[in-house]
PDB file of N, CA and C in Angstrom:
ATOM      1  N   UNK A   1      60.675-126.111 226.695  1.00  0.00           N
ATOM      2  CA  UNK A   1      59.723-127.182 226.899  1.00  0.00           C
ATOM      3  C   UNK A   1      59.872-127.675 228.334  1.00  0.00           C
ATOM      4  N   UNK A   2      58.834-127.976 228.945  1.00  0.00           N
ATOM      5  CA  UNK A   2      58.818-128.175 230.803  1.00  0.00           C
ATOM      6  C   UNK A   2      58.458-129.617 230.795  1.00  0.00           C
ATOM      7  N   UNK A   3      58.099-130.525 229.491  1.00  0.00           N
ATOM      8  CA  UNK A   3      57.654-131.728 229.933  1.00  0.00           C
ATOM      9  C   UNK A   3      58.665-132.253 229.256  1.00  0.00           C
ATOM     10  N   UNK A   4      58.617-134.056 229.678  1.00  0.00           N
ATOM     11  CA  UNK A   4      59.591-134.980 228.885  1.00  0.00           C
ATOM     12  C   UNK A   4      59.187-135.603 227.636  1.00  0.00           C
ATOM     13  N   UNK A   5      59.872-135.955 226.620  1.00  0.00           N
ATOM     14  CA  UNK A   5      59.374-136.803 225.287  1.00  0.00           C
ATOM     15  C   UNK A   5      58.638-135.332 224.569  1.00  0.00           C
ATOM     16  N   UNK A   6      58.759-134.391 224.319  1.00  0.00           N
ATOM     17  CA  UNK A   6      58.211-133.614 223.076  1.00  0.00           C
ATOM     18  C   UNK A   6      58.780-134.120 222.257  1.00  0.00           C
ATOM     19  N   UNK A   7      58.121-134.236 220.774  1.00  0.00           N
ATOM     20  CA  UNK A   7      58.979-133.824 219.775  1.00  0.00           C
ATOM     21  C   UNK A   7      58.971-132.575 219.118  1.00  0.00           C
ATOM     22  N   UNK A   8      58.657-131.599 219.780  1.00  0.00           N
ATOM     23  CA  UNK A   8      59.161-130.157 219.579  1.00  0.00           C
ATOM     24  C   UNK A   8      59.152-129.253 220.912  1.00  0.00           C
ATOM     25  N   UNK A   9      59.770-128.000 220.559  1.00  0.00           N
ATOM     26  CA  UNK A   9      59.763-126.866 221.447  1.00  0.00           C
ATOM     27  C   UNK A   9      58.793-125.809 221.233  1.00  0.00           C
ATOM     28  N   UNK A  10      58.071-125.556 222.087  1.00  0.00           N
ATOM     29  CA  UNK A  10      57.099-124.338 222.940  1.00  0.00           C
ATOM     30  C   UNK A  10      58.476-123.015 221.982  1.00  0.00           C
ATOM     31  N   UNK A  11      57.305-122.658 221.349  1.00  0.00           N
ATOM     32  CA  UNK A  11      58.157-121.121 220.889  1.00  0.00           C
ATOM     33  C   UNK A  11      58.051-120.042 222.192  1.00  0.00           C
ATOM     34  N   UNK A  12      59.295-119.068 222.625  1.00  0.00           N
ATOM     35  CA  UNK A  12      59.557-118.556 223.250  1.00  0.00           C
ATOM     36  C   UNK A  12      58.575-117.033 223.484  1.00  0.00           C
ATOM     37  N   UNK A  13      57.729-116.723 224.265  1.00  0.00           N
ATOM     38  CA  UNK A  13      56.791-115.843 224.340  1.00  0.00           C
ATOM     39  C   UNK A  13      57.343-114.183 224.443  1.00  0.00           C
ATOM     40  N   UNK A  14      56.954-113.338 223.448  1.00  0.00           N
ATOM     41  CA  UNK A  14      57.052-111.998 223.801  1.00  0.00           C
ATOM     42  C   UNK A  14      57.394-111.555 225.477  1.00  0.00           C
ATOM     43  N   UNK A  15      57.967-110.721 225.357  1.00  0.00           N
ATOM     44  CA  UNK A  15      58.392-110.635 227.136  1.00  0.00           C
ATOM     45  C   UNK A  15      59.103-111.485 227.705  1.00  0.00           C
ATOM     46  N   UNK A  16      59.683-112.131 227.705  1.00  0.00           N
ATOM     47  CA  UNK A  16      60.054-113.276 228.475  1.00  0.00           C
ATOM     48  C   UNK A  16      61.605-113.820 227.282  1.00  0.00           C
ATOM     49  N   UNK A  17      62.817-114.263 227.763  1.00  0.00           N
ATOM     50  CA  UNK A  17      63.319-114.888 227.189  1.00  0.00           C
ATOM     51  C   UNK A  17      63.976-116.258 227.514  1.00  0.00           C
ATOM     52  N   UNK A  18      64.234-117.381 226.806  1.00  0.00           N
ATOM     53  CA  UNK A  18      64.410-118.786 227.399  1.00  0.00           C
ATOM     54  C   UNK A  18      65.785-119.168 227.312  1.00  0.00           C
ATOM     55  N   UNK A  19      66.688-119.437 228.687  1.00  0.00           N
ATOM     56  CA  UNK A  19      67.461-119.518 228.528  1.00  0.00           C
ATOM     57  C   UNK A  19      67.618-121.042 229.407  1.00  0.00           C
ATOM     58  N   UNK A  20      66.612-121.050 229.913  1.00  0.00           N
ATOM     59  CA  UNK A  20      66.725-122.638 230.733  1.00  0.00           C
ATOM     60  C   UNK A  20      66.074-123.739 230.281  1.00  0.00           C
ATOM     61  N   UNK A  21      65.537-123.763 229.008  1.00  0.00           N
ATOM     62  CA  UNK A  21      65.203-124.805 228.289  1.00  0.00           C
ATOM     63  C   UNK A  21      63.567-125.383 228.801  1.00  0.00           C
ATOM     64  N   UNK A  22      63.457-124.864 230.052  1.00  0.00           N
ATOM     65  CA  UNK A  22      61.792-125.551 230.752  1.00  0.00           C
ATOM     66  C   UNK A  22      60.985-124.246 230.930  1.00  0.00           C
ATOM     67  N   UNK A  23      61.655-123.415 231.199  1.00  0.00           N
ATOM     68  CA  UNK A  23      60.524-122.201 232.003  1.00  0.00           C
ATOM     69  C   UNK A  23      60.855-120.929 231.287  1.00  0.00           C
ATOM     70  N   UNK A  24      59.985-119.811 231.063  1.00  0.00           N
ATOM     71  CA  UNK A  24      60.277-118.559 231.022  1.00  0.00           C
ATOM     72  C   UNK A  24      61.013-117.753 231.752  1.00  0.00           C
ATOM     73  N   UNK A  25      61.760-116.820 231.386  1.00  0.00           N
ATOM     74  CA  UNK A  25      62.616-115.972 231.856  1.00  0.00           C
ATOM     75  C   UNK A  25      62.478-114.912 231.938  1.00  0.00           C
ATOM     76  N   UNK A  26      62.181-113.986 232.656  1.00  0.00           N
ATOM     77  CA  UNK A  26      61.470-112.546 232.860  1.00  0.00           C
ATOM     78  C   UNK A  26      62.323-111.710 231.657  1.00  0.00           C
ATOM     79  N   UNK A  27      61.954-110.862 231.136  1.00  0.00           N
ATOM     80  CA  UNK A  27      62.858-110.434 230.067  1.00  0.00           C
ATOM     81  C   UNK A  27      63.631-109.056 230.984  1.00  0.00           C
ATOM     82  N   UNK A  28      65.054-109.012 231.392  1.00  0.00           N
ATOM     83  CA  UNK A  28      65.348-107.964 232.322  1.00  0.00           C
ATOM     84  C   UNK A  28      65.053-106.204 232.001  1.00  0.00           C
ATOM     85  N   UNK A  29      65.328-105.879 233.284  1.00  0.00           N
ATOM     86  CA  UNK A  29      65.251-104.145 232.719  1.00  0.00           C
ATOM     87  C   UNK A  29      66.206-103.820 231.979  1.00  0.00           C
ATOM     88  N   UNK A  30      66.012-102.561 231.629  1.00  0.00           N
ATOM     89  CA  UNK A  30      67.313-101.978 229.990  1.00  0.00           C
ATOM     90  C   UNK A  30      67.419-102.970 229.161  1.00  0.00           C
ATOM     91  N   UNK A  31      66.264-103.675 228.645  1.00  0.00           N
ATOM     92  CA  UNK A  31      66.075-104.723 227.745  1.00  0.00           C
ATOM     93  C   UNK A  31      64.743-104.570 227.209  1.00  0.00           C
ATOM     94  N   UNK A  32      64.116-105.463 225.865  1.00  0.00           N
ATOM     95  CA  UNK A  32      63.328-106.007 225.470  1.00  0.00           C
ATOM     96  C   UNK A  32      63.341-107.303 224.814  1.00  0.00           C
ATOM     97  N   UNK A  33      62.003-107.712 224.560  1.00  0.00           N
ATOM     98  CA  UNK A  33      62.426-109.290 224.203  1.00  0.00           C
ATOM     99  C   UNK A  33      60.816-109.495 223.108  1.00  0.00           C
ATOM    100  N   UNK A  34      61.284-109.684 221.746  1.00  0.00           N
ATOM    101  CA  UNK A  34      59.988-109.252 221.183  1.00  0.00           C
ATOM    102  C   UNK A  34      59.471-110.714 221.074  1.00  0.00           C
ATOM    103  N   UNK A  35      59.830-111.995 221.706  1.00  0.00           N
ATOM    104  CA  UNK A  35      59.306-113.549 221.164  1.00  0.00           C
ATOM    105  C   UNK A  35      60.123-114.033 220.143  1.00  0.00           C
ATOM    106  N   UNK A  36      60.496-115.763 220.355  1.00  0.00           N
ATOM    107  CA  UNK A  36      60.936-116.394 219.748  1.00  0.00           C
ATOM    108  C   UNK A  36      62.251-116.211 219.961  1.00  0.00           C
ATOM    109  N   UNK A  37      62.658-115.288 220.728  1.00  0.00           N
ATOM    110  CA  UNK A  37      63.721-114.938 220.912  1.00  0.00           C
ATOM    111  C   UNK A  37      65.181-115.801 221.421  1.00  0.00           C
ATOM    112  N   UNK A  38      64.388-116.939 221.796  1.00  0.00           N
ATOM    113  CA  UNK A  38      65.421-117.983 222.391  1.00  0.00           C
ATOM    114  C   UNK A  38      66.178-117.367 223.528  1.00  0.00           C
ATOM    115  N   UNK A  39      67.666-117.522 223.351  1.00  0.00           N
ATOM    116  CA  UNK A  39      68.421-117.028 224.595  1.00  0.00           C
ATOM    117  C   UNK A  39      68.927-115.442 224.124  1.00  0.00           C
ATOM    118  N   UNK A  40      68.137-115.019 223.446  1.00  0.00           N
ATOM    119  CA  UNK A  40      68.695-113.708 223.247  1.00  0.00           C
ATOM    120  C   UNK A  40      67.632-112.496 223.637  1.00  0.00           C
ATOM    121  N   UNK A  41      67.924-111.400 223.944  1.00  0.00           N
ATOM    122  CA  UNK A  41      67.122-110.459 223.964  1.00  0.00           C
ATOM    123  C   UNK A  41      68.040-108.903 223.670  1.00  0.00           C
ATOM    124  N   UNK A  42      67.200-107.733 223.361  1.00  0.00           N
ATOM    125  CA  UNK A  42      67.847-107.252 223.025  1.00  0.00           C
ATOM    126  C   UNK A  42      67.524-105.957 223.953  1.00  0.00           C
ATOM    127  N   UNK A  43      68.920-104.870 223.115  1.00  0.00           N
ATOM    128  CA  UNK A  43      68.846-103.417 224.691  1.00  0.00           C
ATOM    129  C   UNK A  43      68.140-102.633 224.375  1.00  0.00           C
ATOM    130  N   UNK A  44      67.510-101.510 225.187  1.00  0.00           N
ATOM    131  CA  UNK A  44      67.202-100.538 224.690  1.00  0.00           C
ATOM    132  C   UNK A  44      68.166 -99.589 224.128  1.00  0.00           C
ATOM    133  N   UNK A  45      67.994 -98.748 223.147  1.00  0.00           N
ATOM    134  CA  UNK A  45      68.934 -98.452 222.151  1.00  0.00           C
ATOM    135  C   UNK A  45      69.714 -97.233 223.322  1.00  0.00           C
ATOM    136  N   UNK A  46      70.755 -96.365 222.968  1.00  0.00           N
ATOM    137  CA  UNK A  46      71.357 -95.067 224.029  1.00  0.00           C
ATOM    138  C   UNK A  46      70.062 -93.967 223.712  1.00  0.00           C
ATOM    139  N   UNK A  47      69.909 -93.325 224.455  1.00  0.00           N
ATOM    140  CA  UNK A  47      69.272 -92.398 225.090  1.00  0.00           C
ATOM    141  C   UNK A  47      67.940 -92.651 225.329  1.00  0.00           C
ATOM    142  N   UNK A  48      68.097 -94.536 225.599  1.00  0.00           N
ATOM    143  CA  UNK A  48      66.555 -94.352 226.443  1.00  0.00           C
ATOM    144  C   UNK A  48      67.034 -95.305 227.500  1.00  0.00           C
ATOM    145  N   UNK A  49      66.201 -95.684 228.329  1.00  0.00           N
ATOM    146  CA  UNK A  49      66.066 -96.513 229.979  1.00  0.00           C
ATOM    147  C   UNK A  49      64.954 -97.122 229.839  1.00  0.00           C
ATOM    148  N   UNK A  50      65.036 -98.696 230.586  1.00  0.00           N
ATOM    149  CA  UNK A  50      63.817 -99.242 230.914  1.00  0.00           C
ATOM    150  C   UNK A  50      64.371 -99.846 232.563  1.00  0.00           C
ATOM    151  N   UNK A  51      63.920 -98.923 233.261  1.00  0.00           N
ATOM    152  CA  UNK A  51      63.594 -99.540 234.864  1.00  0.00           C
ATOM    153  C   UNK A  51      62.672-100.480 235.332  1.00  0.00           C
ATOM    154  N   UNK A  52      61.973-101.461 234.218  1.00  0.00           N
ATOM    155  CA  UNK A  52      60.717-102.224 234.353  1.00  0.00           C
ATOM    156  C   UNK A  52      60.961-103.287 233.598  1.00  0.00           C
ATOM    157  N   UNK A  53      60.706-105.172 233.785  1.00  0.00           N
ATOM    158  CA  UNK A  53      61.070-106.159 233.114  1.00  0.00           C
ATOM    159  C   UNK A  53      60.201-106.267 232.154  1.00  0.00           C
ATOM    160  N   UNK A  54      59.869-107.122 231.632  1.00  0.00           N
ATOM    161  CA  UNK A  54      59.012-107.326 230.233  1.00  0.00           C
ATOM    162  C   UNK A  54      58.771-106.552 229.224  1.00  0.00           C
ATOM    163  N   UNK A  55      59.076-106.161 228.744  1.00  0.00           N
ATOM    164  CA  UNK A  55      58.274-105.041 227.716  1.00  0.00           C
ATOM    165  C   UNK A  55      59.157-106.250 226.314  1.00  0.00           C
ATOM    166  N   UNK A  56      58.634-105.692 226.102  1.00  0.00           N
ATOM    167  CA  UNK A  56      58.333-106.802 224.092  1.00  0.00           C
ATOM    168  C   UNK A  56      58.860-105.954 223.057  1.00  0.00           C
ATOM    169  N   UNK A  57      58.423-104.623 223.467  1.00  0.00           N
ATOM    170  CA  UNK A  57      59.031-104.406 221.767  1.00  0.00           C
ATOM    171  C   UNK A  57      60.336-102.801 222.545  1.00  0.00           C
ATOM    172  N   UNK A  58      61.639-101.672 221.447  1.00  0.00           N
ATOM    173  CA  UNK A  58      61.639-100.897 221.372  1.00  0.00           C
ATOM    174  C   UNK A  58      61.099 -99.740 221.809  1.00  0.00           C
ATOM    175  N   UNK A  59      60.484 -99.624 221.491  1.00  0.00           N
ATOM    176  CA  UNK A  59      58.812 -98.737 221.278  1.00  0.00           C
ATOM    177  C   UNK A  59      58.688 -98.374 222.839  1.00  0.00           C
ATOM    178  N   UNK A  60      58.595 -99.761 224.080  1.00  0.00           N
ATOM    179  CA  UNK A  60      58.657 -99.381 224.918  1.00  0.00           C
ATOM    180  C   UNK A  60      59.297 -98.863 225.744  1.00  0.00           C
ATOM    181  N   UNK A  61      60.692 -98.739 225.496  1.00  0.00           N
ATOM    182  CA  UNK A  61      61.497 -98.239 226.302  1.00  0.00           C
ATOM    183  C   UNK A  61      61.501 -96.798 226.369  1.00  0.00           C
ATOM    184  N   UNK A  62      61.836 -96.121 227.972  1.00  0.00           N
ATOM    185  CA  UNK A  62      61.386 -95.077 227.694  1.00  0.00           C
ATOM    186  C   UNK A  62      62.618 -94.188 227.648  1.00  0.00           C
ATOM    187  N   UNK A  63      62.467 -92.423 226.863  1.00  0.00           N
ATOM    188  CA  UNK A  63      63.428 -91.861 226.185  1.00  0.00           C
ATOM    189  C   UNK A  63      63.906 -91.289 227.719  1.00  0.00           C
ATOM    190  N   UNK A  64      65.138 -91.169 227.450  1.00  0.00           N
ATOM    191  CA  UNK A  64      65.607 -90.185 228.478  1.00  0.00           C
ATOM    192  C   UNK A  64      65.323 -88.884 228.986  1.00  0.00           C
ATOM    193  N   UNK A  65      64.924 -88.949 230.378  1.00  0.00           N
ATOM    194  CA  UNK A  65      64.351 -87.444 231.097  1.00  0.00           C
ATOM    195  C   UNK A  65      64.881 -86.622 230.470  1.00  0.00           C
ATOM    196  N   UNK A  66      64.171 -85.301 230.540  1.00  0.00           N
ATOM    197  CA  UNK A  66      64.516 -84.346 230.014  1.00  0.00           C
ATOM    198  C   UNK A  66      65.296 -83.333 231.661  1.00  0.00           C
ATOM    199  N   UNK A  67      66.576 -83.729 231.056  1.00  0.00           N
ATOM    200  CA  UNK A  67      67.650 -82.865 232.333  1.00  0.00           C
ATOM    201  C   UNK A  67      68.504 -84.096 232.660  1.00  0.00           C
ATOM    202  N   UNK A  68      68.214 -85.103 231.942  1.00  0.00           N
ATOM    203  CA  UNK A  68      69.461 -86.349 232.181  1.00  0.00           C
ATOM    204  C   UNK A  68      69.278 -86.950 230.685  1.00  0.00           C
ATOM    205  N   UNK A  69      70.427 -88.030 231.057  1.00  0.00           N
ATOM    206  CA  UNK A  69      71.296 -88.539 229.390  1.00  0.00           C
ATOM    207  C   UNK A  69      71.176 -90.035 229.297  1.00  0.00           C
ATOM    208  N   UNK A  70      71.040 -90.744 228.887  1.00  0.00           N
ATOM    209  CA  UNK A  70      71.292 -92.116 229.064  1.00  0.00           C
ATOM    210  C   UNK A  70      72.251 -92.302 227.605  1.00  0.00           C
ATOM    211  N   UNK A  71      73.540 -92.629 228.702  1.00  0.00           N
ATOM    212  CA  UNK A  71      74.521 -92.734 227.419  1.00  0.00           C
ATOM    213  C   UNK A  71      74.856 -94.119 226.506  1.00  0.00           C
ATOM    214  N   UNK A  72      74.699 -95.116 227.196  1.00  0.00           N
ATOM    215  CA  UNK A  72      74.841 -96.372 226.092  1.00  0.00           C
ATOM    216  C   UNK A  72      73.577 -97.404 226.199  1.00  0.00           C
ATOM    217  N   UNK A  73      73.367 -98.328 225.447  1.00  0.00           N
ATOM    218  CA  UNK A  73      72.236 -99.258 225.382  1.00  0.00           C
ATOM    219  C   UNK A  73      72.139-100.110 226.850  1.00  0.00           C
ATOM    220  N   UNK A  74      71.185-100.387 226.957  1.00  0.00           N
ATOM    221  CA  UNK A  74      70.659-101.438 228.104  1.00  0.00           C
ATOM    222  C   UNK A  74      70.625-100.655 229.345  1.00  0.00           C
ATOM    223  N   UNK A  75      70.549 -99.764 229.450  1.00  0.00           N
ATOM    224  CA  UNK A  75      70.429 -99.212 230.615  1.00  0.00           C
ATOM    225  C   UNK A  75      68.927 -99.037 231.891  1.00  0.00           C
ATOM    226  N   UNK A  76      69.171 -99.743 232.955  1.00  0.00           N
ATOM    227  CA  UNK A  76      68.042 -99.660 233.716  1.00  0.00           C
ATOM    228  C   UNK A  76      67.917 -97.854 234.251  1.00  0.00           C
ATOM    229  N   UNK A  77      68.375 -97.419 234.226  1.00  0.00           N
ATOM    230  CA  UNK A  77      68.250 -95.901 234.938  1.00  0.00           C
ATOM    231  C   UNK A  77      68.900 -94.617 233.811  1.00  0.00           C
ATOM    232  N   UNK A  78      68.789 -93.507 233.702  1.00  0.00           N
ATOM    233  CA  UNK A  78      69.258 -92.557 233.216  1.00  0.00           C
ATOM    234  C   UNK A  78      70.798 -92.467 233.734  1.00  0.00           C
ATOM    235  N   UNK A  79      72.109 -92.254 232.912  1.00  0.00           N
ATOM    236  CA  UNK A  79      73.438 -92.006 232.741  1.00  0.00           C
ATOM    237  C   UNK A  79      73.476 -91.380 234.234  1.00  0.00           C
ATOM    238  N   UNK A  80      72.868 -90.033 233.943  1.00  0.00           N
ATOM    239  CA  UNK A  80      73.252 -89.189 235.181  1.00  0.00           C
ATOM    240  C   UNK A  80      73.070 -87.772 234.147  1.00  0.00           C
ATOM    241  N   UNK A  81      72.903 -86.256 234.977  1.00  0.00           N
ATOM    242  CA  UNK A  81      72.386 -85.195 234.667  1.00  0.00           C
ATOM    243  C   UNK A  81      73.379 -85.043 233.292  1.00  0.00           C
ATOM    244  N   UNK A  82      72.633 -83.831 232.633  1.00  0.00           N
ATOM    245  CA  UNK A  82      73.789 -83.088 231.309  1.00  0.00           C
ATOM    246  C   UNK A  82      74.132 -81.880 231.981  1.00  0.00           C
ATOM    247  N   UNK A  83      75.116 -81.803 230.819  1.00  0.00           N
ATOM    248  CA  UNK A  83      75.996 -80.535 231.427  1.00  0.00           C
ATOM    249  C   UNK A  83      75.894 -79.518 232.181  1.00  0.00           C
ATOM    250  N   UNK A  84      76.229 -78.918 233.178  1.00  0.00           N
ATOM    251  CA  UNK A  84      75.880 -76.898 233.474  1.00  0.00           C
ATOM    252  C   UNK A  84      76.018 -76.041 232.317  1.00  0.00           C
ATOM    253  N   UNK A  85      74.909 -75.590 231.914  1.00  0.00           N
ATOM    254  CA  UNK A  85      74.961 -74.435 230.635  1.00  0.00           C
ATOM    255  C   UNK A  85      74.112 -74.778 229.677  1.00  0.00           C
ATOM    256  N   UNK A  86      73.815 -76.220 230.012  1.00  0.00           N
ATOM    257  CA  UNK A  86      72.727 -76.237 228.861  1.00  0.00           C
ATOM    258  C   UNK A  86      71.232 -77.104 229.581  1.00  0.00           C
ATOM    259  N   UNK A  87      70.503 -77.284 228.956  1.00  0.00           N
ATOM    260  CA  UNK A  87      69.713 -78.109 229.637  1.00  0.00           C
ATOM    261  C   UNK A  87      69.396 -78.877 228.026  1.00  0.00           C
ATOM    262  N   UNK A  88      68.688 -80.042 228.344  1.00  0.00           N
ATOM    263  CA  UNK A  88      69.064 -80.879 227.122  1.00  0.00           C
ATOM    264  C   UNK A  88      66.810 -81.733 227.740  1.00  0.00           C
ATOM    265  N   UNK A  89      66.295 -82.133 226.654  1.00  0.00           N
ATOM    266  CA  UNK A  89      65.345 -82.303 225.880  1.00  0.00           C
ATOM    267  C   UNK A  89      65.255 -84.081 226.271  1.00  0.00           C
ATOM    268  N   UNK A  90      64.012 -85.001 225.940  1.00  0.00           N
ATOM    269  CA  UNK A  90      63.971 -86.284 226.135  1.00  0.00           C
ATOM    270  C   UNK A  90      65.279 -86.470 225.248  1.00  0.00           C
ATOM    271  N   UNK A  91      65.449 -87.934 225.521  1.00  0.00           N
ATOM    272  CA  UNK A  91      66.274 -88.744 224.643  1.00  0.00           C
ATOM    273  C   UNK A  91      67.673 -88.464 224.805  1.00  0.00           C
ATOM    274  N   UNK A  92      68.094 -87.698 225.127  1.00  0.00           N
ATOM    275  CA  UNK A  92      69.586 -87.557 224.769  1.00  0.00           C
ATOM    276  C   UNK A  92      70.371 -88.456 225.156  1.00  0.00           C
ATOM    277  N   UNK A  93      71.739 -88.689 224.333  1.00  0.00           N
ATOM    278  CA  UNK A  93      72.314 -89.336 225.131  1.00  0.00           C
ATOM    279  C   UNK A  93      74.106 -89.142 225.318  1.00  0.00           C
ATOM    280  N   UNK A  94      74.412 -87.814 225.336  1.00  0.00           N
ATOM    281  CA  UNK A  94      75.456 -87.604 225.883  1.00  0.00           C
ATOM    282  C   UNK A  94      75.411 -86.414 226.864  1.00  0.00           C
ATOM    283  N   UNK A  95      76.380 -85.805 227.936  1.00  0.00           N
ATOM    284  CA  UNK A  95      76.389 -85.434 229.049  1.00  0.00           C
ATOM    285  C   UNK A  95      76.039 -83.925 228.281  1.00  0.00           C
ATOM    286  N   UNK A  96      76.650 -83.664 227.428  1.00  0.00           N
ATOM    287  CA  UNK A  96      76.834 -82.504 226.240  1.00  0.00           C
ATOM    288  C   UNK A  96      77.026 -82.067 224.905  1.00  0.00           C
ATOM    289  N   UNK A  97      76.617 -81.066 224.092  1.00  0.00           N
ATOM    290  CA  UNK A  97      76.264 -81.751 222.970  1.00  0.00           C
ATOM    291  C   UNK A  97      77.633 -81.630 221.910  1.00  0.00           C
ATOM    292  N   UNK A  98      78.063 -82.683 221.738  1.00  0.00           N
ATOM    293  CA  UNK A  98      79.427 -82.627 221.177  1.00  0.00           C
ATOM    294  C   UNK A  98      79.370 -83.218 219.719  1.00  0.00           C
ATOM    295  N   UNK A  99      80.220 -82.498 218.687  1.00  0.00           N
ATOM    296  CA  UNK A  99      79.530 -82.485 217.501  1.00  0.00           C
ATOM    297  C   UNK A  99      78.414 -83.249 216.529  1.00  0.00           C
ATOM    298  N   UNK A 100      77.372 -81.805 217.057  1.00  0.00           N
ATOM    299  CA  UNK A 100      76.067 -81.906 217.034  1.00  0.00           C
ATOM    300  C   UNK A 100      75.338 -82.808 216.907  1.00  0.00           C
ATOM    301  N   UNK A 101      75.919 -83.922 218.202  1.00  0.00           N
ATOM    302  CA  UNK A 101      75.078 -85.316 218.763  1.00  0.00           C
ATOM    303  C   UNK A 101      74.043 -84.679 219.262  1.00  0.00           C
ATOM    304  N   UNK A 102      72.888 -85.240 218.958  1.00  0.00           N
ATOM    305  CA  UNK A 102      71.633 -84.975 219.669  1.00  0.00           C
ATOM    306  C   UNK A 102      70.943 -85.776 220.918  1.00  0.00           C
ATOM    307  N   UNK A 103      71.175 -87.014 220.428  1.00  0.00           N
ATOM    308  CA  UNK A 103      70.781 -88.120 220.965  1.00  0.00           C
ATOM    309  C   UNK A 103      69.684 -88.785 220.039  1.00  0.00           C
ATOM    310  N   UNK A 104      69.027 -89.357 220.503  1.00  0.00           N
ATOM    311  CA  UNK A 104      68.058 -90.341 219.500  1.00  0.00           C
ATOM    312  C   UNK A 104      66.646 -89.177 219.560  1.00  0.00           C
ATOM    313  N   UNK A 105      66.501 -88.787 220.216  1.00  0.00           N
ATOM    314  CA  UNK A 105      64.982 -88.115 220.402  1.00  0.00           C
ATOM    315  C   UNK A 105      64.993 -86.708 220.824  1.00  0.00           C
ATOM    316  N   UNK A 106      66.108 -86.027 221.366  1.00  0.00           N
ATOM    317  CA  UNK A 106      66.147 -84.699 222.003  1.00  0.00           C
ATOM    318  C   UNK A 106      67.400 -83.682 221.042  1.00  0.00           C
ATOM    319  N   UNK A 107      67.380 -82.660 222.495  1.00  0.00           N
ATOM    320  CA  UNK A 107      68.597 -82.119 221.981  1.00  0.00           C
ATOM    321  C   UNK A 107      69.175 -81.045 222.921  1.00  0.00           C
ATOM    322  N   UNK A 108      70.256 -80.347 223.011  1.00  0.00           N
ATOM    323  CA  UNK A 108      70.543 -79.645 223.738  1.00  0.00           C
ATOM    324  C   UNK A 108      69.994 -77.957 223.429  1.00  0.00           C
ATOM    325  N   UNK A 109      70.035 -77.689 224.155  1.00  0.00           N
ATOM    326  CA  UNK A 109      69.883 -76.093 224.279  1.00  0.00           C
ATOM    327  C   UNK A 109      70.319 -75.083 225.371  1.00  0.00           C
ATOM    328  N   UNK A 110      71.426 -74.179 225.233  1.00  0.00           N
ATOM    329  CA  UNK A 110      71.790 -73.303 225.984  1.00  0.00           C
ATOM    330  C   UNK A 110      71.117 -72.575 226.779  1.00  0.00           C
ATOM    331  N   UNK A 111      71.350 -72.841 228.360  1.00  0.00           N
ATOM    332  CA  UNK A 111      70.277 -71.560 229.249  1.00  0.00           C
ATOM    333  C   UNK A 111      70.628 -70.655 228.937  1.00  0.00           C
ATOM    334  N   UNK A 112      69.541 -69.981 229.174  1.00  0.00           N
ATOM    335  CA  UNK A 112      68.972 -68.297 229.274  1.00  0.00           C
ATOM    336  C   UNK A 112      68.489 -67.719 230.250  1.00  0.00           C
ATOM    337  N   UNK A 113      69.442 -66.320 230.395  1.00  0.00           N
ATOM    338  CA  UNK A 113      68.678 -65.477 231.446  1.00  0.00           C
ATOM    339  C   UNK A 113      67.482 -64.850 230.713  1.00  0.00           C
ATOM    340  N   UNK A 114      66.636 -64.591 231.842  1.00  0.00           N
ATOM    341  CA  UNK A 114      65.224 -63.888 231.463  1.00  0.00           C
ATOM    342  C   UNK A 114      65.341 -62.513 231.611  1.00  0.00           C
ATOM    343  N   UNK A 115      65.197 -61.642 230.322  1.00  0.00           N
ATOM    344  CA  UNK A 115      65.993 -60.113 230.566  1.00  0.00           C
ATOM    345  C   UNK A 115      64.335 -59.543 230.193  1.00  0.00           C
ATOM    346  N   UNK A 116      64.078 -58.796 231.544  1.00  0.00           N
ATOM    347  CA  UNK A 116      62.753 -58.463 231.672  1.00  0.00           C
ATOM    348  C   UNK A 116      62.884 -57.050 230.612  1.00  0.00           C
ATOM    349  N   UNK A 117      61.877 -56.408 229.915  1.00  0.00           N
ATOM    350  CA  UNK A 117      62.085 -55.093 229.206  1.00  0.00           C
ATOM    351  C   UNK A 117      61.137 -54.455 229.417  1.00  0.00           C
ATOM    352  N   UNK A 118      60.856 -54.420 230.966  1.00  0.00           N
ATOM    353  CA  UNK A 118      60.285 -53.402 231.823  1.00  0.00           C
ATOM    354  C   UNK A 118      60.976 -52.322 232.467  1.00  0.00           C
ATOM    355  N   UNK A 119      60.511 -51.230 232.136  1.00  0.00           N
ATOM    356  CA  UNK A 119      61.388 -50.085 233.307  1.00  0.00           C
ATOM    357  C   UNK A 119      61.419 -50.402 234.288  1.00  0.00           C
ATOM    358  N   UNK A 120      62.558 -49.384 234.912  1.00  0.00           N
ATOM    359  CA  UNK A 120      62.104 -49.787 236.706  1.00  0.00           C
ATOM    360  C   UNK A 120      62.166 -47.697 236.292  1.00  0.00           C
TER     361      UNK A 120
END
């Protein structure tokens, strides 16, 4: 509430969370904030990133590149690349796939050479 004498409080708006009692609060990156939220907001879950403030729901956060990991919640940027030997799918969220973690949305898969079965 921003004025004096309410007898109530302004419910807290999607996007935004209130932690200063008068004004809105940008809801930060590697976060969402779905309203009403008061002083809380919550992360995006592991194997996704949000590099962008506001977003309101889950849903928006986005899954991890496909060729990087985002390993724990709230993260503004991707972990950093996955392993040499495999290349790994959106979402993941470990460096490699260690018993048979996928991540939330992807998954790993072993490179391959391309074995042409043309004569020479």
């Amino acid at each position: 509430m921003n004025e004096t004498g309410a007898s109530v409080c302004d419910v807290c708006l999607p996007r935004y969370y209130c932690v200063n009692g008068d004004r809105l609060d940008d809801c930060p990156s590697g976060a969402f904030c779905p309203g009403a939220n008061g002083y809380n907001y919550s992360l995006c879950p592991a194997g996704t990133f949000n590099n962008v403030t506001n977003l309101e729901a889950t849903l928006e956060c986005a899954q991890c590149r496909g060729g990087s990991y985002c390993e724990t919640p709230g993260l503004p940027e991707p972990t950093g690349l996955c392993a040499a030997g495999y290349f790994c799918e959106l979402g993941v969220d470990t460096i490699a796939p260690e018993n048979n973690n996928t991540g939330t949305g992807g998954g790993y898969w072993p490179e391959r050479s391309v074995i042409s079965d043309k004569k020479l």
